[in-house]
C-alpha atoms as a PDB file:
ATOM      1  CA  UNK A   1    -152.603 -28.769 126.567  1.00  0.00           C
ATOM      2  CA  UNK A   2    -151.013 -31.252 124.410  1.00  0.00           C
ATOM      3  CA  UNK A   3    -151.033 -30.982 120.733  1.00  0.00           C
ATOM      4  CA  UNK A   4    -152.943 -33.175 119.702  1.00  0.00           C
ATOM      5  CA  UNK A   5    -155.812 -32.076 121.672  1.00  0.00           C
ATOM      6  CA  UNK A   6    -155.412 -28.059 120.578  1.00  0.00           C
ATOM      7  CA  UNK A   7    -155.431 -29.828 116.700  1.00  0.00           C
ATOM      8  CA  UNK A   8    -158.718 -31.505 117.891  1.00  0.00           C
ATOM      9  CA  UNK A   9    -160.441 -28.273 119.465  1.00  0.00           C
ATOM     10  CA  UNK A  10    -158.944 -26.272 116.466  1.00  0.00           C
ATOM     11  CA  UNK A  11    -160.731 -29.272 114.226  1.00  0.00           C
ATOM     12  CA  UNK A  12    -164.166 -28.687 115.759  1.00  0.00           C
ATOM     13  CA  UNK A  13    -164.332 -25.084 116.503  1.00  0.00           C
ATOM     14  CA  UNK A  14    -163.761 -24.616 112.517  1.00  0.00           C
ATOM     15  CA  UNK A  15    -165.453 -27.448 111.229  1.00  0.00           C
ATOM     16  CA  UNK A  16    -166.689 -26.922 108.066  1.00  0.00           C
ATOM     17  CA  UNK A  17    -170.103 -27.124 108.574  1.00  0.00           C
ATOM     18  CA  UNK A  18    -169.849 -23.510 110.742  1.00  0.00           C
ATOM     19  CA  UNK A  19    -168.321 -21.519 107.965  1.00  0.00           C
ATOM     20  CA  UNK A  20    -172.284 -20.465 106.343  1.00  0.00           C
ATOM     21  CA  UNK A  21    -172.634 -19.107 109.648  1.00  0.00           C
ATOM     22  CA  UNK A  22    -169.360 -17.778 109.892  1.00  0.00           C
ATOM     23  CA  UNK A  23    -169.452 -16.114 106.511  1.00  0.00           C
ATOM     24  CA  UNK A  24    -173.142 -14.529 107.241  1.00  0.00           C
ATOM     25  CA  UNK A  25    -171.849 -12.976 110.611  1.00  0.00           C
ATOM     26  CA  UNK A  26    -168.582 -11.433 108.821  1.00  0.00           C
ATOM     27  CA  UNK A  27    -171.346  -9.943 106.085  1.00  0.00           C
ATOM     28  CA  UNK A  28    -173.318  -8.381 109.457  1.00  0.00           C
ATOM     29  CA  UNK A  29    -170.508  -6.540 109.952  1.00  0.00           C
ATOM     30  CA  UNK A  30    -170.868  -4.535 106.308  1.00  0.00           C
ATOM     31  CA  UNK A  31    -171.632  -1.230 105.860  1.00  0.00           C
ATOM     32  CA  UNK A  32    -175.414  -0.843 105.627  1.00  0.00           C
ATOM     33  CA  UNK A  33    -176.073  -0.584 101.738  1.00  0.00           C
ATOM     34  CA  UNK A  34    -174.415  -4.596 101.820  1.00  0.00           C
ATOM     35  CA  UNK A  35    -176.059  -6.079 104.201  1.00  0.00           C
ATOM     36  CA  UNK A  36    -179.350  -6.132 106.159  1.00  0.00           C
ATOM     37  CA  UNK A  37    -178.574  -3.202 108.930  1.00  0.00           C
ATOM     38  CA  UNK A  38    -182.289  -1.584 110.345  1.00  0.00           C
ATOM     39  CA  UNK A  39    -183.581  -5.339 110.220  1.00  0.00           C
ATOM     40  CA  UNK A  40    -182.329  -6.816 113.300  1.00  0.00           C
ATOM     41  CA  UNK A  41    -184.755  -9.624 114.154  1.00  0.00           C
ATOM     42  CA  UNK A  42    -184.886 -10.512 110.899  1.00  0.00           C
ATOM     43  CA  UNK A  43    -180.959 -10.968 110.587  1.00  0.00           C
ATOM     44  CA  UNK A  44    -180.372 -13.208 114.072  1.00  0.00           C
ATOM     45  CA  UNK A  45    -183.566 -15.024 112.060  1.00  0.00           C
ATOM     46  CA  UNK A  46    -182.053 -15.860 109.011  1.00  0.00           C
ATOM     47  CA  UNK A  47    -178.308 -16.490 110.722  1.00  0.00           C
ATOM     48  CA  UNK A  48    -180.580 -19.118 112.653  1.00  0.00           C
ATOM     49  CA  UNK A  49    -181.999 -20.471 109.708  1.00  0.00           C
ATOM     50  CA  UNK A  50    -179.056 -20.903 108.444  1.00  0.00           C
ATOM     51  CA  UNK A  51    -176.973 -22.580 111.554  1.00  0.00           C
ATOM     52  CA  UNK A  52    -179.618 -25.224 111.903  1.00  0.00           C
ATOM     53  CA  UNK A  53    -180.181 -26.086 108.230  1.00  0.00           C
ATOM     54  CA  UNK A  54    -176.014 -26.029 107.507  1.00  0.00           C
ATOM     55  CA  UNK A  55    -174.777 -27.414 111.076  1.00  0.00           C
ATOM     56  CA  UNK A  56    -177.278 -28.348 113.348  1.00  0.00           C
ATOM     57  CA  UNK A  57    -179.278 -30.931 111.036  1.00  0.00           C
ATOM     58  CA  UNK A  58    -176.025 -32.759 109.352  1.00  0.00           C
ATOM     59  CA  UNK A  59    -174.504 -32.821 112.830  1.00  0.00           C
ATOM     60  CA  UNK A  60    -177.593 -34.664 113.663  1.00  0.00           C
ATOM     61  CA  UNK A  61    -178.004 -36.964 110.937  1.00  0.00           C
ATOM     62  CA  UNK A  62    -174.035 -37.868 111.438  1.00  0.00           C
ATOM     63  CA  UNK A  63    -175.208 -38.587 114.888  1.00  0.00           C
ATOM     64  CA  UNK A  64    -177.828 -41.185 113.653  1.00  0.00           C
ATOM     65  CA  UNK A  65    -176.067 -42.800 110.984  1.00  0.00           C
ATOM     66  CA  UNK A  66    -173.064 -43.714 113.804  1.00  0.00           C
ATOM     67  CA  UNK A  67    -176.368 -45.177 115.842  1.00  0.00           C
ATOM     68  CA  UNK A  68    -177.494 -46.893 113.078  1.00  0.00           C
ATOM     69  CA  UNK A  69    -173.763 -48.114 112.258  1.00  0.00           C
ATOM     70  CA  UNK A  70    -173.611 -46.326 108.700  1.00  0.00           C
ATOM     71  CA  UNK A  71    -170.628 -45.572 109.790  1.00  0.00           C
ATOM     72  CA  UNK A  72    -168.500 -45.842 112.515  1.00  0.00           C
ATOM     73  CA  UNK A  73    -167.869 -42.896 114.453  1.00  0.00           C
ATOM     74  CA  UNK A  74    -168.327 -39.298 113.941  1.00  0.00           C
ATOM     75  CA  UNK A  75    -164.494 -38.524 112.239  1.00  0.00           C
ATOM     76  CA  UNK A  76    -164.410 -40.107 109.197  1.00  0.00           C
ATOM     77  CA  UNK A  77    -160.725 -41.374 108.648  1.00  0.00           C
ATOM     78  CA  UNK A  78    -161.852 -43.634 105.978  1.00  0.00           C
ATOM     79  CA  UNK A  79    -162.654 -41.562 102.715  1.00  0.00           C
ATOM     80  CA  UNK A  80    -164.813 -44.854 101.612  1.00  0.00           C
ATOM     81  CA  UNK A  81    -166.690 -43.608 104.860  1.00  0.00           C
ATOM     82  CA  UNK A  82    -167.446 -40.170 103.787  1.00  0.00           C
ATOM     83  CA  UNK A  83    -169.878 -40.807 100.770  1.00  0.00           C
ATOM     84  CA  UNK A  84    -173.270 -40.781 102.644  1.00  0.00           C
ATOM     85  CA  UNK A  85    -172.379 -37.825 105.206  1.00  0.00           C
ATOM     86  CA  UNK A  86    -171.200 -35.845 102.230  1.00  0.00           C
ATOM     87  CA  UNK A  87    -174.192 -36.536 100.047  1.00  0.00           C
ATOM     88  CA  UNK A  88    -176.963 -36.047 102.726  1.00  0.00           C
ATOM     89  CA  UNK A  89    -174.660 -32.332 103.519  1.00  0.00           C
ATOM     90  CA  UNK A  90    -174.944 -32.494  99.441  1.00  0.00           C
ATOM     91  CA  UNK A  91    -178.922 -32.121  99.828  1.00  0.00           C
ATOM     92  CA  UNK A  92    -179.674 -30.159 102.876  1.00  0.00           C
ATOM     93  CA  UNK A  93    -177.142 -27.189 101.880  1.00  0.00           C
ATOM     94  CA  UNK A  94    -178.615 -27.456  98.273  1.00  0.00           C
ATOM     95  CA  UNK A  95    -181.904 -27.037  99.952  1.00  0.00           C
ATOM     96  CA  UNK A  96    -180.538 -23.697 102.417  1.00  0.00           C
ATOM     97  CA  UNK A  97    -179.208 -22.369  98.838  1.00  0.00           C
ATOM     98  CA  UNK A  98    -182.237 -22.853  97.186  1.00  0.00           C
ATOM     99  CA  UNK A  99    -184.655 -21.308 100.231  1.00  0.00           C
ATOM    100  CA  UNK A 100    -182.710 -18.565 100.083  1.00  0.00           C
ATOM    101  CA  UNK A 101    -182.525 -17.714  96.418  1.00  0.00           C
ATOM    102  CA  UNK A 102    -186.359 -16.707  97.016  1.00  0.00           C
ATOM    103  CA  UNK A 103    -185.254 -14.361  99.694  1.00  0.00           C
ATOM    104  CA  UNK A 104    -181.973 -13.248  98.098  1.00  0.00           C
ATOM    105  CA  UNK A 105    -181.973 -10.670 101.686  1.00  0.00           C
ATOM    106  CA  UNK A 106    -177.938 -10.503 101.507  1.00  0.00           C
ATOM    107  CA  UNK A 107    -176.235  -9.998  97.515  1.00  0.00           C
ATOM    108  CA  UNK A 108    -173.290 -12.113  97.128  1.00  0.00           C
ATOM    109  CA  UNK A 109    -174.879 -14.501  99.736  1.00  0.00           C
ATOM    110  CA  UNK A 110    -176.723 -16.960  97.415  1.00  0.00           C
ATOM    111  CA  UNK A 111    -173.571 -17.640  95.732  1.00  0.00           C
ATOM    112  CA  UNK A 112    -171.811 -18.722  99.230  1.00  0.00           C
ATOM    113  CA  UNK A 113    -173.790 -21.034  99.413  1.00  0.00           C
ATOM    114  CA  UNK A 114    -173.917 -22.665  95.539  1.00  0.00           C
ATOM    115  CA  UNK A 115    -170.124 -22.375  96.096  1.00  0.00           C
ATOM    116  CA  UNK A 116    -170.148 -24.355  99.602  1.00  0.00           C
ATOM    117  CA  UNK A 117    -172.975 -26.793  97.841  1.00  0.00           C
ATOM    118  CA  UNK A 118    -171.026 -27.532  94.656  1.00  0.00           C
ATOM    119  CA  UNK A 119    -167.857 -28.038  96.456  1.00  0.00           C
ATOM    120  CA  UNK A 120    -169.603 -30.779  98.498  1.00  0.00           C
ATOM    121  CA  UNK A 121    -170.552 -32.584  95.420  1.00  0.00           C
ATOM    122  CA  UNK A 122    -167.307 -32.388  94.092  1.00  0.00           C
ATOM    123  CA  UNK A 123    -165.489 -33.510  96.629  1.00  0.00           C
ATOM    124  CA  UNK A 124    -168.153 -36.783  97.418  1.00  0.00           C
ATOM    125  CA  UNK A 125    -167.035 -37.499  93.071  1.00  0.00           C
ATOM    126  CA  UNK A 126    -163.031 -37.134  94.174  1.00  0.00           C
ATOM    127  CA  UNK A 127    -163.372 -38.971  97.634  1.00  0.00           C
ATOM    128  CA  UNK A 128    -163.825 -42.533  95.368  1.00  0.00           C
ATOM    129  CA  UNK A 129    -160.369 -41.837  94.218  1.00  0.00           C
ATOM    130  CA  UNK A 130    -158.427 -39.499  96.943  1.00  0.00           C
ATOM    131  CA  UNK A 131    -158.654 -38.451 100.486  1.00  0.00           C
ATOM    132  CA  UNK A 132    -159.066 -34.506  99.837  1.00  0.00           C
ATOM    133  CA  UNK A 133    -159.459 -32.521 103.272  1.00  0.00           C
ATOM    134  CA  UNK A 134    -162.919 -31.411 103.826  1.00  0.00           C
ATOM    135  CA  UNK A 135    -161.818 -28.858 106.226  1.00  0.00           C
ATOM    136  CA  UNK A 136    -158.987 -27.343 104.138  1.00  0.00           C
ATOM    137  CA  UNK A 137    -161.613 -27.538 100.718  1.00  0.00           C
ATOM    138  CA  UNK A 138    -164.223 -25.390 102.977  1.00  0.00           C
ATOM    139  CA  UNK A 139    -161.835 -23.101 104.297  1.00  0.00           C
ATOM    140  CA  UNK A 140    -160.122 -22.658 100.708  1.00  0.00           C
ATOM    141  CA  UNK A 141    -164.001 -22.031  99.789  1.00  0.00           C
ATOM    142  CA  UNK A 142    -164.489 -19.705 102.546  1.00  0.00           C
ATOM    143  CA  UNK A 143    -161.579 -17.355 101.296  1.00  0.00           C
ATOM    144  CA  UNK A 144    -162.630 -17.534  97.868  1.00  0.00           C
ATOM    145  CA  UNK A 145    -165.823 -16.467  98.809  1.00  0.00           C
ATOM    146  CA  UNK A 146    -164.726 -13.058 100.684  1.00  0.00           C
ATOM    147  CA  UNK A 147    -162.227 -12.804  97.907  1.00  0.00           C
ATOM    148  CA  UNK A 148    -165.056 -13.006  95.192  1.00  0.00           C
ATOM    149  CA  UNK A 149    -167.137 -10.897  97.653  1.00  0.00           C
ATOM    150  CA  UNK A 150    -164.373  -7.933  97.633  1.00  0.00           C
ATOM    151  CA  UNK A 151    -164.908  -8.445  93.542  1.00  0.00           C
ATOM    152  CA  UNK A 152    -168.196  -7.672  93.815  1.00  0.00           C
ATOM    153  CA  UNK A 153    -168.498  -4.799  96.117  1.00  0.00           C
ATOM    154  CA  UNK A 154    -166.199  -1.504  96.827  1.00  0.00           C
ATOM    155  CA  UNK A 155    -165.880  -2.410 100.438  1.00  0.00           C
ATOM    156  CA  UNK A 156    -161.845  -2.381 101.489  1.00  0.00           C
ATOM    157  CA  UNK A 157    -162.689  -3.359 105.190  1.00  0.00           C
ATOM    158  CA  UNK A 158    -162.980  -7.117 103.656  1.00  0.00           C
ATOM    159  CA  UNK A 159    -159.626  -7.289 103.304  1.00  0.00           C
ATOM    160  CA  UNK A 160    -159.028  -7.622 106.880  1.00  0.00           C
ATOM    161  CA  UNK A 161    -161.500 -10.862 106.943  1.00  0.00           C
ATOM    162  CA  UNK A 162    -159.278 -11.822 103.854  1.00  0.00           C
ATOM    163  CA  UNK A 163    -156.456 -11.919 105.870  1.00  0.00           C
ATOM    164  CA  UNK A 164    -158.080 -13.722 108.569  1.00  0.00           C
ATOM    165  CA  UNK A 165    -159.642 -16.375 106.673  1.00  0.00           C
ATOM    166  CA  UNK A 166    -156.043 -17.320 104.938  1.00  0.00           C
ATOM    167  CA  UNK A 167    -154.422 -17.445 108.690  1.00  0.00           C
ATOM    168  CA  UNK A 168    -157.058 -19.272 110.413  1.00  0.00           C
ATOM    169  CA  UNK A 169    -157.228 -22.007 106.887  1.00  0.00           C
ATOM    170  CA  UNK A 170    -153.310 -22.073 107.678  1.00  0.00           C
ATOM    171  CA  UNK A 171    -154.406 -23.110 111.579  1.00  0.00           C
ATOM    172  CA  UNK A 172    -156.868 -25.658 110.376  1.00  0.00           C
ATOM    173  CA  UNK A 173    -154.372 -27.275 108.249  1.00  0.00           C
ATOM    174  CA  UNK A 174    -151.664 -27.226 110.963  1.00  0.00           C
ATOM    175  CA  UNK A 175    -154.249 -29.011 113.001  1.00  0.00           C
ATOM    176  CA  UNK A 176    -155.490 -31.493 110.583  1.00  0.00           C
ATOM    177  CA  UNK A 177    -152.027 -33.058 109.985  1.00  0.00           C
ATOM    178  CA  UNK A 178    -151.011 -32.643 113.892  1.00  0.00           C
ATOM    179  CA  UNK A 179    -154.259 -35.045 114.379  1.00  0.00           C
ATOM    180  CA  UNK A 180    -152.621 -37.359 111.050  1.00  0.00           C
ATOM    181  CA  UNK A 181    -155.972 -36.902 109.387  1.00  0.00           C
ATOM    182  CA  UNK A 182    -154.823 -35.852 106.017  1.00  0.00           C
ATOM    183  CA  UNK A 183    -150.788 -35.223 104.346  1.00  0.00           C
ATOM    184  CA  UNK A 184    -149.649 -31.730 104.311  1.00  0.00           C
ATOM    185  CA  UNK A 185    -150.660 -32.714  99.792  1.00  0.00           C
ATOM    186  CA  UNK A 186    -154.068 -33.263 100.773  1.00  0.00           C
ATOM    187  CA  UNK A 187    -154.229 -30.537 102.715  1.00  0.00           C
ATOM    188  CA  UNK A 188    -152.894 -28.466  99.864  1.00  0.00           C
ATOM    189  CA  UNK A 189    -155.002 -29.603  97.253  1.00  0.00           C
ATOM    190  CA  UNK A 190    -158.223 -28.947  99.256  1.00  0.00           C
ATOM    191  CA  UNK A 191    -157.528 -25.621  99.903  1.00  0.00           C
ATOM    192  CA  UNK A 192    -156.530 -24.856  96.506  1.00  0.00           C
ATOM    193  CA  UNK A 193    -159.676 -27.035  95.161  1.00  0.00           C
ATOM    194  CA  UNK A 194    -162.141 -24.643  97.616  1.00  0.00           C
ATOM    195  CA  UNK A 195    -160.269 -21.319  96.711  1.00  0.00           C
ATOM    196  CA  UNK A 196    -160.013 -21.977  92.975  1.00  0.00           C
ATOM    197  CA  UNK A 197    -164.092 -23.092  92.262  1.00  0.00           C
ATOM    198  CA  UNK A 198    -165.723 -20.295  94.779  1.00  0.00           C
ATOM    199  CA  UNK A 199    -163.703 -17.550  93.358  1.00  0.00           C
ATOM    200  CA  UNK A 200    -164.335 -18.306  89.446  1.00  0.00           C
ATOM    201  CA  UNK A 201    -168.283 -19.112  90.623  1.00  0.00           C
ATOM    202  CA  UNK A 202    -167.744 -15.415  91.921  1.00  0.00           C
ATOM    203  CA  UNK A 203    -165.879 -14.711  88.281  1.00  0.00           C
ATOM    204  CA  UNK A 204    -168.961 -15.785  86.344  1.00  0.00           C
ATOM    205  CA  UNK A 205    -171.974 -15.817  88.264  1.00  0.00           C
ATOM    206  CA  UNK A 206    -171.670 -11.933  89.444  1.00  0.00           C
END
């Protein structure tokens, strides 16, 4: 396998849009008082709630605006290319967070996802100036999140998903400047942009 195509499979298999699923299967795995243990259907209910609002309907919508030539192809190299996939994520993710703020079935869970939505806006306002990476900003996110989460709950085991989630964002960030998608800087600054704003949402919004 050449390089470039493990930093492609690498690219997809972590794309950013997986993480709220990601992040909801590493809560499953919580003791019981955390999570939602003794509600089984109802967990692989909301985990599919989730996956098709936060993956499956922006990976279609991407699909029809390359149809409809809103943009070019499904990797956006261009960052003038990224405003309309970013805002439409913008929406739909808003709308998981705010379904799910009814529910609130998971604590901690909620704020994920404000996290993951306000990241998205922010980096739709800094793509009109620089190309931050989107995968390196969610997976900063991501281990901000479980970082926060171990903040919020006495639950050591997250450490291990801690250390994880800083290995595999150091994987994703190999592969994203393997491909020449971003500069080792951009990857960088996303990272640090994703790790800094989830953990103080976590900070404040306990």
């Amino acid at each position: 396998m050449t390089k470039n195509k493990w930093a492609y499979i690498t690219s997809v298999i972590f794309h950013p849009l997986l993480l709220p699923s990601f992040f909801l299967l590493i809560l499953f795995t919580f003791p019981p008082q955390y999570n939602l243990s003794g509600y089984t259907t109802f967990k692989w209910l909301l985990l599919l709630f989730v996956f098709f609002l936060t993956f499956v309907i922006p990976a279609l919508l991407t699909l029809l605006f390359v149809k409809i030539k809103v943009i070019r192809q499904i990797n956006i190299h261009k960052k003038e290319s990224r405003i309309i996939p970013l805002l439409t994520v913008g929406i739909v993710y808003y709308i998981t967070f705010y379904t799910l703020s009814k529910v609130n079935a998971i604590p901690g869970y909620n704020l994920f996802l404000l996290g993951s939505t306000v990241l998205i806006w922010l980096t739709l306002y800094v793509t009109y100036f620089y190309k931050i990476s989107l995968h390196l900003t969610a997976w900063g996110g991501f281990t901000g999140a479980l970082i926060g989460y171990g903040l919020l709950i006495p639950f050591h085991g997250i450490f291990f998903w801690i250390v994880i989630s800083v290995f595999l964002s150091g994987i994703v960030g190999t592969a994203r400047i393997t491909l020449k998608e971003h500069t080792p800087l951009q990857v960088y600054s996303g990272f640090i942009t994703g790790l800094s704003v989830m953990l103080l949402l976590f900070l404040f919004l306990k």
